[in-house]
PDB file of N, CA and C in Angstrom:
ATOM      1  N   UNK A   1      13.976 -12.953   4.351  1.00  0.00           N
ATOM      2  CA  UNK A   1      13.003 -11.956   3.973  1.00  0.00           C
ATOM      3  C   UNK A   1      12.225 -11.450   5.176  1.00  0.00           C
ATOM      4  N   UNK A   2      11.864 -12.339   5.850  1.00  0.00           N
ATOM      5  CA  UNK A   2      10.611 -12.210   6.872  1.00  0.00           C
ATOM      6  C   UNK A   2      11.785 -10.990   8.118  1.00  0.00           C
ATOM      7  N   UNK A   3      12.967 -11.073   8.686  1.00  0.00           N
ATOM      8  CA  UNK A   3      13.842 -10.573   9.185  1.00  0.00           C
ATOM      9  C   UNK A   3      14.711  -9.288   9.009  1.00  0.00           C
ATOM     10  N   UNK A   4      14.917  -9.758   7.304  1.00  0.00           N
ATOM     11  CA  UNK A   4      15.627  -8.459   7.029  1.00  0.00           C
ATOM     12  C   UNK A   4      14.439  -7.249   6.125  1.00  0.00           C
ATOM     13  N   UNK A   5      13.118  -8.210   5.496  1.00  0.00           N
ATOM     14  CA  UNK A   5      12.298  -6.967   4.725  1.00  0.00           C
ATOM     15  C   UNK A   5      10.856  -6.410   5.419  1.00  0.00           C
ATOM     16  N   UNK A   6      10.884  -7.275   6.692  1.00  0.00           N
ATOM     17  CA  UNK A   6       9.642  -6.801   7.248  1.00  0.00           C
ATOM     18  C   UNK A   6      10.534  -6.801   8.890  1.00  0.00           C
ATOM     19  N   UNK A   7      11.308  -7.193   9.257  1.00  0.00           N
ATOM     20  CA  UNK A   7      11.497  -6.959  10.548  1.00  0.00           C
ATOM     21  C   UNK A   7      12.811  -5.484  10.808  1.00  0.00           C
ATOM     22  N   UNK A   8      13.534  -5.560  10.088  1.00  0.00           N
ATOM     23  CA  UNK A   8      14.432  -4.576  10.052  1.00  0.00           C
ATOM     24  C   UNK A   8      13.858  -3.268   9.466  1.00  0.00           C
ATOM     25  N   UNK A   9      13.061  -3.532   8.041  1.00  0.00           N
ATOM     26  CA  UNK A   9      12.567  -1.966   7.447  1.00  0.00           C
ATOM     27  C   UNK A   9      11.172  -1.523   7.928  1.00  0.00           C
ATOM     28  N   UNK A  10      10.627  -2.318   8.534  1.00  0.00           N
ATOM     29  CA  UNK A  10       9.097  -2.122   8.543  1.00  0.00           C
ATOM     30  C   UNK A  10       8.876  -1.197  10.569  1.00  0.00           C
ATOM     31  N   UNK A  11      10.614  -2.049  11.298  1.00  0.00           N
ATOM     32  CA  UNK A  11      10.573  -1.569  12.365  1.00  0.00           C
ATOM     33  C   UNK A  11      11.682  -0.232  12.901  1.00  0.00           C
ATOM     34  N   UNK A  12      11.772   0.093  11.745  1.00  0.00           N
ATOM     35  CA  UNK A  12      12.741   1.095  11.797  1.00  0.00           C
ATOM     36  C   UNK A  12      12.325   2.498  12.693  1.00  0.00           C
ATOM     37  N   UNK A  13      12.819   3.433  13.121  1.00  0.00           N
ATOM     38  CA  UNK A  13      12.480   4.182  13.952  1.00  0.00           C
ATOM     39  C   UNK A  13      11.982   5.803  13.015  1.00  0.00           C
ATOM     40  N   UNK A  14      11.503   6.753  13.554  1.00  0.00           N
ATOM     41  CA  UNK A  14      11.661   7.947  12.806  1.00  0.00           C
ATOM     42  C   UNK A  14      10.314   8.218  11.751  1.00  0.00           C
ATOM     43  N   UNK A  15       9.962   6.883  11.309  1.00  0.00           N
ATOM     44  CA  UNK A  15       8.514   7.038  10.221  1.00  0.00           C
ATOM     45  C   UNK A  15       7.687   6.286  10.869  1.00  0.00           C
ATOM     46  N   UNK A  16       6.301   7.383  11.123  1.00  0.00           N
ATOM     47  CA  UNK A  16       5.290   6.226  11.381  1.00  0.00           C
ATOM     48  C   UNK A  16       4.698   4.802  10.527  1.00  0.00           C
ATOM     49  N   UNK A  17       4.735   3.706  10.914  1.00  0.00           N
ATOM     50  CA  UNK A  17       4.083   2.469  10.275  1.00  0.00           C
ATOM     51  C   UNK A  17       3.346   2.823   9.429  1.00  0.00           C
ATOM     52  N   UNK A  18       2.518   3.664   9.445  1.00  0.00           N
ATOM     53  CA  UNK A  18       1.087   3.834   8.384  1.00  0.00           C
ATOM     54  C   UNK A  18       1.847   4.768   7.062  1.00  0.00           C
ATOM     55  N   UNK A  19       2.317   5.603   7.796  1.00  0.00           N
ATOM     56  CA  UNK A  19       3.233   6.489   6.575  1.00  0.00           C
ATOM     57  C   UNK A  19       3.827   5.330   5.533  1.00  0.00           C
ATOM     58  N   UNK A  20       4.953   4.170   6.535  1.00  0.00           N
ATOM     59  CA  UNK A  20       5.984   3.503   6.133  1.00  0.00           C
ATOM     60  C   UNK A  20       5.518   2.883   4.903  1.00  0.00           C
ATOM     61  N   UNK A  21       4.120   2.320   5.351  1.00  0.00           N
ATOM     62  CA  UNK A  21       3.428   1.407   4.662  1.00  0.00           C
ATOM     63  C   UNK A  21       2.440   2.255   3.308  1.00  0.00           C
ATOM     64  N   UNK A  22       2.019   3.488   3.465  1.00  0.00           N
ATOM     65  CA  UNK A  22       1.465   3.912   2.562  1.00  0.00           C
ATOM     66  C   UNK A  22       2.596   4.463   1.583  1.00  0.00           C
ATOM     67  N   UNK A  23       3.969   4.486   1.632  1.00  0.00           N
ATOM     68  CA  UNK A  23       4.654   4.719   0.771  1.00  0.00           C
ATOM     69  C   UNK A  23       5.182   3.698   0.201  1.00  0.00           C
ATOM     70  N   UNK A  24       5.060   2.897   0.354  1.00  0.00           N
ATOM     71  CA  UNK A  24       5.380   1.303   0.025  1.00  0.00           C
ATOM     72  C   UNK A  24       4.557   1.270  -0.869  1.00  0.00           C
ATOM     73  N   UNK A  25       2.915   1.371  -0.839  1.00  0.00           N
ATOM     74  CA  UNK A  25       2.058   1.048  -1.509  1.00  0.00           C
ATOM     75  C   UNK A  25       1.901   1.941  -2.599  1.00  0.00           C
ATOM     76  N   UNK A  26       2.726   3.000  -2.676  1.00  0.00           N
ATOM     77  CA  UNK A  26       2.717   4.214  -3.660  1.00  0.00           C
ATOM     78  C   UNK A  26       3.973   3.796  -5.022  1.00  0.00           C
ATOM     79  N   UNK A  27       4.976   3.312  -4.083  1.00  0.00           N
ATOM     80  CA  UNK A  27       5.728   2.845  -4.926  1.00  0.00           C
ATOM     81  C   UNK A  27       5.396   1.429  -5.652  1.00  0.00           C
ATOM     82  N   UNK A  28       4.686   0.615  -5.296  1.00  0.00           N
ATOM     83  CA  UNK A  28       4.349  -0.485  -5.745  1.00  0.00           C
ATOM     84  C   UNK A  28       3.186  -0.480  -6.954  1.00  0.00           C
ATOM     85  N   UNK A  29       2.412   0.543  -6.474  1.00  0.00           N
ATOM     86  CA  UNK A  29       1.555   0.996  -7.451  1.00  0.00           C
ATOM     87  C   UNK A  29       2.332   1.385  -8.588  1.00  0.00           C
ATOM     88  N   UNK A  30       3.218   2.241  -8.755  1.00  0.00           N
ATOM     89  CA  UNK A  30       4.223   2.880  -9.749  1.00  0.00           C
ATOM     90  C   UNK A  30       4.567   1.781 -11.062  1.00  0.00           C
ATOM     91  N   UNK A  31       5.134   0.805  -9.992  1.00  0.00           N
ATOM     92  CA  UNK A  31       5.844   0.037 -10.431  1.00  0.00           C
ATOM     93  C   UNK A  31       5.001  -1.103 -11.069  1.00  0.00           C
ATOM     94  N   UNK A  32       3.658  -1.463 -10.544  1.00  0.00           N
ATOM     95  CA  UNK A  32       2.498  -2.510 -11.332  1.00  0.00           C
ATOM     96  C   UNK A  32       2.810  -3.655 -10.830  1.00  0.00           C
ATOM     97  N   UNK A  33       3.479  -3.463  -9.425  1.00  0.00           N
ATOM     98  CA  UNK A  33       3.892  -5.283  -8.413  1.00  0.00           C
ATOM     99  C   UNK A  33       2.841  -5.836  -7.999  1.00  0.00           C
ATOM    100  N   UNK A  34       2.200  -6.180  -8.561  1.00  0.00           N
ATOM    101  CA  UNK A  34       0.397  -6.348  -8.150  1.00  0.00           C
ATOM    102  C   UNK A  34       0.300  -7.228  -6.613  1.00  0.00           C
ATOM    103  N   UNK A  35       1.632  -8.470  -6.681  1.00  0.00           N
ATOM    104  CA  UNK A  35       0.873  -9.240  -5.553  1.00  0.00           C
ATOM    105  C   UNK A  35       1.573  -8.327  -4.064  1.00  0.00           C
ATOM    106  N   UNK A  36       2.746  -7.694  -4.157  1.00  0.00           N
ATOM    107  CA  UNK A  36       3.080  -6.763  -3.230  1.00  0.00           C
ATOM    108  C   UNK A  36       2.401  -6.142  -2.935  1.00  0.00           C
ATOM    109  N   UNK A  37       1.488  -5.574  -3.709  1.00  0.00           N
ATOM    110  CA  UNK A  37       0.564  -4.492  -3.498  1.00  0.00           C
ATOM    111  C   UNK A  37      -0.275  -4.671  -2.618  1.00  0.00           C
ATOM    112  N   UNK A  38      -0.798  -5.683  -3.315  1.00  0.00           N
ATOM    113  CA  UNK A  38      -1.632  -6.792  -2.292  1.00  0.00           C
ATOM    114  C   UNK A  38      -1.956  -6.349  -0.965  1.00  0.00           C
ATOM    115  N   UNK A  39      -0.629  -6.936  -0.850  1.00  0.00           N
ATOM    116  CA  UNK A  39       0.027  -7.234   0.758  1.00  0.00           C
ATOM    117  C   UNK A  39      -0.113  -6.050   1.757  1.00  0.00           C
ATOM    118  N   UNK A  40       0.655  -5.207   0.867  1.00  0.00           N
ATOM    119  CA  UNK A  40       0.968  -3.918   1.270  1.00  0.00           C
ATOM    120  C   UNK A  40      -0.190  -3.207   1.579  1.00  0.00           C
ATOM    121  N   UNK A  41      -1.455  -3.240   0.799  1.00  0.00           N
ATOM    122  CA  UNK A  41      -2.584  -2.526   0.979  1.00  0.00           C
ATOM    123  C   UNK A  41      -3.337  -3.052   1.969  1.00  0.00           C
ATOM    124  N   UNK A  42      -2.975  -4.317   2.464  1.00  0.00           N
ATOM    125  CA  UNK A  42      -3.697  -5.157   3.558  1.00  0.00           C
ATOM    126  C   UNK A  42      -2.750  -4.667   4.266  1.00  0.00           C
ATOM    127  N   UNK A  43      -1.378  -4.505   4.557  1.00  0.00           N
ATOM    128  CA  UNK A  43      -0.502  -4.176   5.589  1.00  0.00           C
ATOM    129  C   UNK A  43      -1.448  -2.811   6.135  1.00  0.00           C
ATOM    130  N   UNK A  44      -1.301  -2.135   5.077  1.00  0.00           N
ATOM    131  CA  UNK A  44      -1.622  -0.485   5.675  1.00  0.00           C
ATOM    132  C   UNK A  44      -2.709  -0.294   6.494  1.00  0.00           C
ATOM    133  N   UNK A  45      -3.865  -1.455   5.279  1.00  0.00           N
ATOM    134  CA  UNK A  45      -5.137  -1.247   6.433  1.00  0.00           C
ATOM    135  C   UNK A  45      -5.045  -1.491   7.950  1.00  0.00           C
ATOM    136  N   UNK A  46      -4.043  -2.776   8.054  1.00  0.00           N
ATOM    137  CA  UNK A  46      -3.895  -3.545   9.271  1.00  0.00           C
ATOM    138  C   UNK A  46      -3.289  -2.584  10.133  1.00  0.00           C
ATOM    139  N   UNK A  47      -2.256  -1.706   9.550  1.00  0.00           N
ATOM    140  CA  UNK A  47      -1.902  -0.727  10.815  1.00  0.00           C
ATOM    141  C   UNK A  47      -2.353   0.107  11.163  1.00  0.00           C
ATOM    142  N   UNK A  48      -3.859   0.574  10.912  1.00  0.00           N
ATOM    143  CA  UNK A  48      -4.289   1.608  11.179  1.00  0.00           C
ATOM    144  C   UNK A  48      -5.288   2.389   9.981  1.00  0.00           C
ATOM    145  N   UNK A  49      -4.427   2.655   8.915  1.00  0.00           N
ATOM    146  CA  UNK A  49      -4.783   3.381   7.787  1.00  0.00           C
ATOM    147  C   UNK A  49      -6.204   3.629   7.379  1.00  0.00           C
ATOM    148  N   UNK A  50      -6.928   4.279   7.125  1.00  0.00           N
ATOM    149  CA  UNK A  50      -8.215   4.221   6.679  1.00  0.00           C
ATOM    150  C   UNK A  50      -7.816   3.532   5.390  1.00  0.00           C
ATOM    151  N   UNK A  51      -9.381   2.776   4.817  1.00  0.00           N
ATOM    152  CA  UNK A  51      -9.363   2.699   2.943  1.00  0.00           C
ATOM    153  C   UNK A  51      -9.479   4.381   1.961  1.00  0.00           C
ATOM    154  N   UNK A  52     -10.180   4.658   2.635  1.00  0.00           N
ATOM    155  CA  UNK A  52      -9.973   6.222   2.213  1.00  0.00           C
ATOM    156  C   UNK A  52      -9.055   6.937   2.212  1.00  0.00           C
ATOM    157  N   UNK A  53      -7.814   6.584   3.112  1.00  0.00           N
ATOM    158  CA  UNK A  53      -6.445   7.754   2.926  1.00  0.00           C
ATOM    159  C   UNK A  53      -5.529   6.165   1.600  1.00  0.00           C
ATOM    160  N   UNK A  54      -5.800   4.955   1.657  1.00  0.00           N
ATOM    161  CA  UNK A  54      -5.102   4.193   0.589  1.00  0.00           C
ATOM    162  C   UNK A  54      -5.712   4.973  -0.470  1.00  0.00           C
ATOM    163  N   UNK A  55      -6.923   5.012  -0.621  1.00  0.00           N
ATOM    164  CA  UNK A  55      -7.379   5.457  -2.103  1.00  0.00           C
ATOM    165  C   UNK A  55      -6.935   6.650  -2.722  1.00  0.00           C
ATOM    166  N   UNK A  56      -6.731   7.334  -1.686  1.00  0.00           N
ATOM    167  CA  UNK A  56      -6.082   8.623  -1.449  1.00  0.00           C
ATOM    168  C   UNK A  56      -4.790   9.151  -2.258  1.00  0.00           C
ATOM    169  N   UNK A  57      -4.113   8.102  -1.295  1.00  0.00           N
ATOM    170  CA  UNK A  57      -2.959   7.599  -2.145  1.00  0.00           C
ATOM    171  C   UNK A  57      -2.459   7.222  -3.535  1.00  0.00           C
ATOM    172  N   UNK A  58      -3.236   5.969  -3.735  1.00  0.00           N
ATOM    173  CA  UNK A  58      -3.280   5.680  -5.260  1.00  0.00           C
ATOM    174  C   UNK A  58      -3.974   6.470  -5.869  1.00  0.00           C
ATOM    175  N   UNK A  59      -5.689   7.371  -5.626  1.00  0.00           N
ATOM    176  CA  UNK A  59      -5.914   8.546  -6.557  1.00  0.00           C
ATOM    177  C   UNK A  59      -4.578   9.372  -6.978  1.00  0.00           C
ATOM    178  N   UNK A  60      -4.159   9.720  -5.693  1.00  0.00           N
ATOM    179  CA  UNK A  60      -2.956  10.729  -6.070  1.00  0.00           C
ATOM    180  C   UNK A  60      -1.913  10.443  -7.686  1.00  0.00           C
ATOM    181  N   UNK A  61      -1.831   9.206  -7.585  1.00  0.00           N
ATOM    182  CA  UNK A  61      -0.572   8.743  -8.056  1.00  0.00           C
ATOM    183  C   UNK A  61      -1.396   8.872  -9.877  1.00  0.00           C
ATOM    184  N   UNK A  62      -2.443   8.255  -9.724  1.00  0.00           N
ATOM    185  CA  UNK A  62      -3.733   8.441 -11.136  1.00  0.00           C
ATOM    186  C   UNK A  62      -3.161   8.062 -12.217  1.00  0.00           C
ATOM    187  N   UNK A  63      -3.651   8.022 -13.261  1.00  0.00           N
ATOM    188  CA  UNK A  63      -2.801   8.146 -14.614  1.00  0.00           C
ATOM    189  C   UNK A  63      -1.323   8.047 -14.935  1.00  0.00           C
ATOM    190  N   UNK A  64      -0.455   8.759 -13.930  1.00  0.00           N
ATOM    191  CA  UNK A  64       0.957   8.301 -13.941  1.00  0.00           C
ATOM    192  C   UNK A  64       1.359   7.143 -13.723  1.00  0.00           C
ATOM    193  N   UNK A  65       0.761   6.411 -12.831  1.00  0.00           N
ATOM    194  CA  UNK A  65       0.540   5.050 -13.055  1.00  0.00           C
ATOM    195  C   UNK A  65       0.546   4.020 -13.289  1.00  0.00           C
ATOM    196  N   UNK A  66       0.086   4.735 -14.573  1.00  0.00           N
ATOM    197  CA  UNK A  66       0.053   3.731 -15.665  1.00  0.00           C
ATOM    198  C   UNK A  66      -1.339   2.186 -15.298  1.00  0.00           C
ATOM    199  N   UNK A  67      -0.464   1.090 -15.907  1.00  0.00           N
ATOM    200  CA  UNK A  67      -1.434   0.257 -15.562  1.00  0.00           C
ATOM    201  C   UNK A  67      -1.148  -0.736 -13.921  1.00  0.00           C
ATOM    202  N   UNK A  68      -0.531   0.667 -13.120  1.00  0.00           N
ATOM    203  CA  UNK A  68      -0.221  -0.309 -11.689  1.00  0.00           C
ATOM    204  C   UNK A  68      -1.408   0.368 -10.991  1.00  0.00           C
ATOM    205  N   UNK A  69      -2.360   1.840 -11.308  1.00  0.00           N
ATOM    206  CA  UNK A  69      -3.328   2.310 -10.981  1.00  0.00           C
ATOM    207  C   UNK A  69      -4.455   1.489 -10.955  1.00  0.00           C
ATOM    208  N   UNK A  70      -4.990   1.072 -12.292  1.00  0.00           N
ATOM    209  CA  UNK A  70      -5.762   0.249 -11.795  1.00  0.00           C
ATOM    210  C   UNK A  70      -6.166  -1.333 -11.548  1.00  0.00           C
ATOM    211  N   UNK A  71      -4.680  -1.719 -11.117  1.00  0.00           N
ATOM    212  CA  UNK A  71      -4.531  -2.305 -10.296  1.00  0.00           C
ATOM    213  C   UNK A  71      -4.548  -2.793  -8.829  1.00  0.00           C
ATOM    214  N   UNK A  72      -4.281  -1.129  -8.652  1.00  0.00           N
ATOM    215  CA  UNK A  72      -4.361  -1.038  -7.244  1.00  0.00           C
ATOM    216  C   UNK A  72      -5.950  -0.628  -6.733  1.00  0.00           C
ATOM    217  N   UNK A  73      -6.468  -0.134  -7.671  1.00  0.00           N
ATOM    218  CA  UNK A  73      -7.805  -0.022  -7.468  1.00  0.00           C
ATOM    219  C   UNK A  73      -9.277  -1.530  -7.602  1.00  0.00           C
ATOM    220  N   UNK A  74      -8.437  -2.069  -8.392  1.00  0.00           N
ATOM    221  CA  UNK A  74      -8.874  -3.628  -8.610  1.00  0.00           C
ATOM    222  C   UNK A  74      -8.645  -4.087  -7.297  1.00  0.00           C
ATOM    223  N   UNK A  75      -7.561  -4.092  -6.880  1.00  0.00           N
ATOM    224  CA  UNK A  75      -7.404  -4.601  -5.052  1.00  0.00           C
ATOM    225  C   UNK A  75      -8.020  -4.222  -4.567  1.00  0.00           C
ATOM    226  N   UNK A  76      -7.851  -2.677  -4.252  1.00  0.00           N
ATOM    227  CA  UNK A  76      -9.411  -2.180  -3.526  1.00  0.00           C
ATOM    228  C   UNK A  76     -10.171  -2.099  -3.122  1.00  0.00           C
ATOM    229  N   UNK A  77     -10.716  -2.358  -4.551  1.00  0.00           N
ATOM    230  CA  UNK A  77     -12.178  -3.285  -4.737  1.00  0.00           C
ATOM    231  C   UNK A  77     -12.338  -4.429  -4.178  1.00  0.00           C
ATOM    232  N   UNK A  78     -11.571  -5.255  -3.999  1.00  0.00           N
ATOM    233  CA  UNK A  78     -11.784  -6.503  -2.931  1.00  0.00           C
ATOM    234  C   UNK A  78     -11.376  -6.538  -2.005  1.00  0.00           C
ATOM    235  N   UNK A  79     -10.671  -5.489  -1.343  1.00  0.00           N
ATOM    236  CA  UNK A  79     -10.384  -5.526   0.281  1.00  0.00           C
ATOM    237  C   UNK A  79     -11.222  -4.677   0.613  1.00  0.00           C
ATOM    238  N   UNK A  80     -12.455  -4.403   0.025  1.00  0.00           N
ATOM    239  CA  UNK A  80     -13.293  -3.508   0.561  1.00  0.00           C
ATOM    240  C   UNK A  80     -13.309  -3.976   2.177  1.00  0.00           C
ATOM    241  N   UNK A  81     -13.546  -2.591   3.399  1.00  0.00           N
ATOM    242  CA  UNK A  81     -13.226  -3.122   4.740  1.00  0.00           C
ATOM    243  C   UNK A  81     -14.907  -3.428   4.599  1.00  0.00           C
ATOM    244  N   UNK A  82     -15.336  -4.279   5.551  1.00  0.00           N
ATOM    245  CA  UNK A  82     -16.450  -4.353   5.838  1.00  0.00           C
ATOM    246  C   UNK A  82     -17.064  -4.372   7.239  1.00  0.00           C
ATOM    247  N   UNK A  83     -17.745  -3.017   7.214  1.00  0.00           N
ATOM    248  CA  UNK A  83     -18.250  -2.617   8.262  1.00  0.00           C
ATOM    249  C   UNK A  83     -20.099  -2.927   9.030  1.00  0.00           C
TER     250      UNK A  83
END
């Protein structure tokens, strides 16, 4: 996993990291993978990402959703960055 799902896709060439990772987190949202999400929403922050372009993100996605929306907003809420 650690080799082929974070070292091979995550270092791939052509998409920036923050992109890579905020589409990750779009699809995960979709889908209601809560502890991926997790991850993923800590990944994004970690590469850069504002919390404001994640929220961004998952606003976008809203209601379609379903119940992986506010989920991802429940995360959110506790990775608030703290400044």
């Amino acid at each position: 996993m650690i080799l082929e799902g974070y070292g091979k896709v995550l270092s791939r060439e052509n998409l920036p990291l923050i992109t890579r990772e905020l589409s990750i987190v779009a699809f995960l949202t979709m889908e209601n993978r809560v502890r991926q999400l997790h991850s993923h929403i800590l990944g994004a922050l970690n590469v850069g990402a504002s919390e404001a372009l994640v929220k961004s993100v998952v606003d976008d996605l809203g209601s379609s959703a379903g119940d992986g929306y506010n989920s991802a907003l429940q995360i959110l809420d506790k990775v608030k960055v703290k400044a």
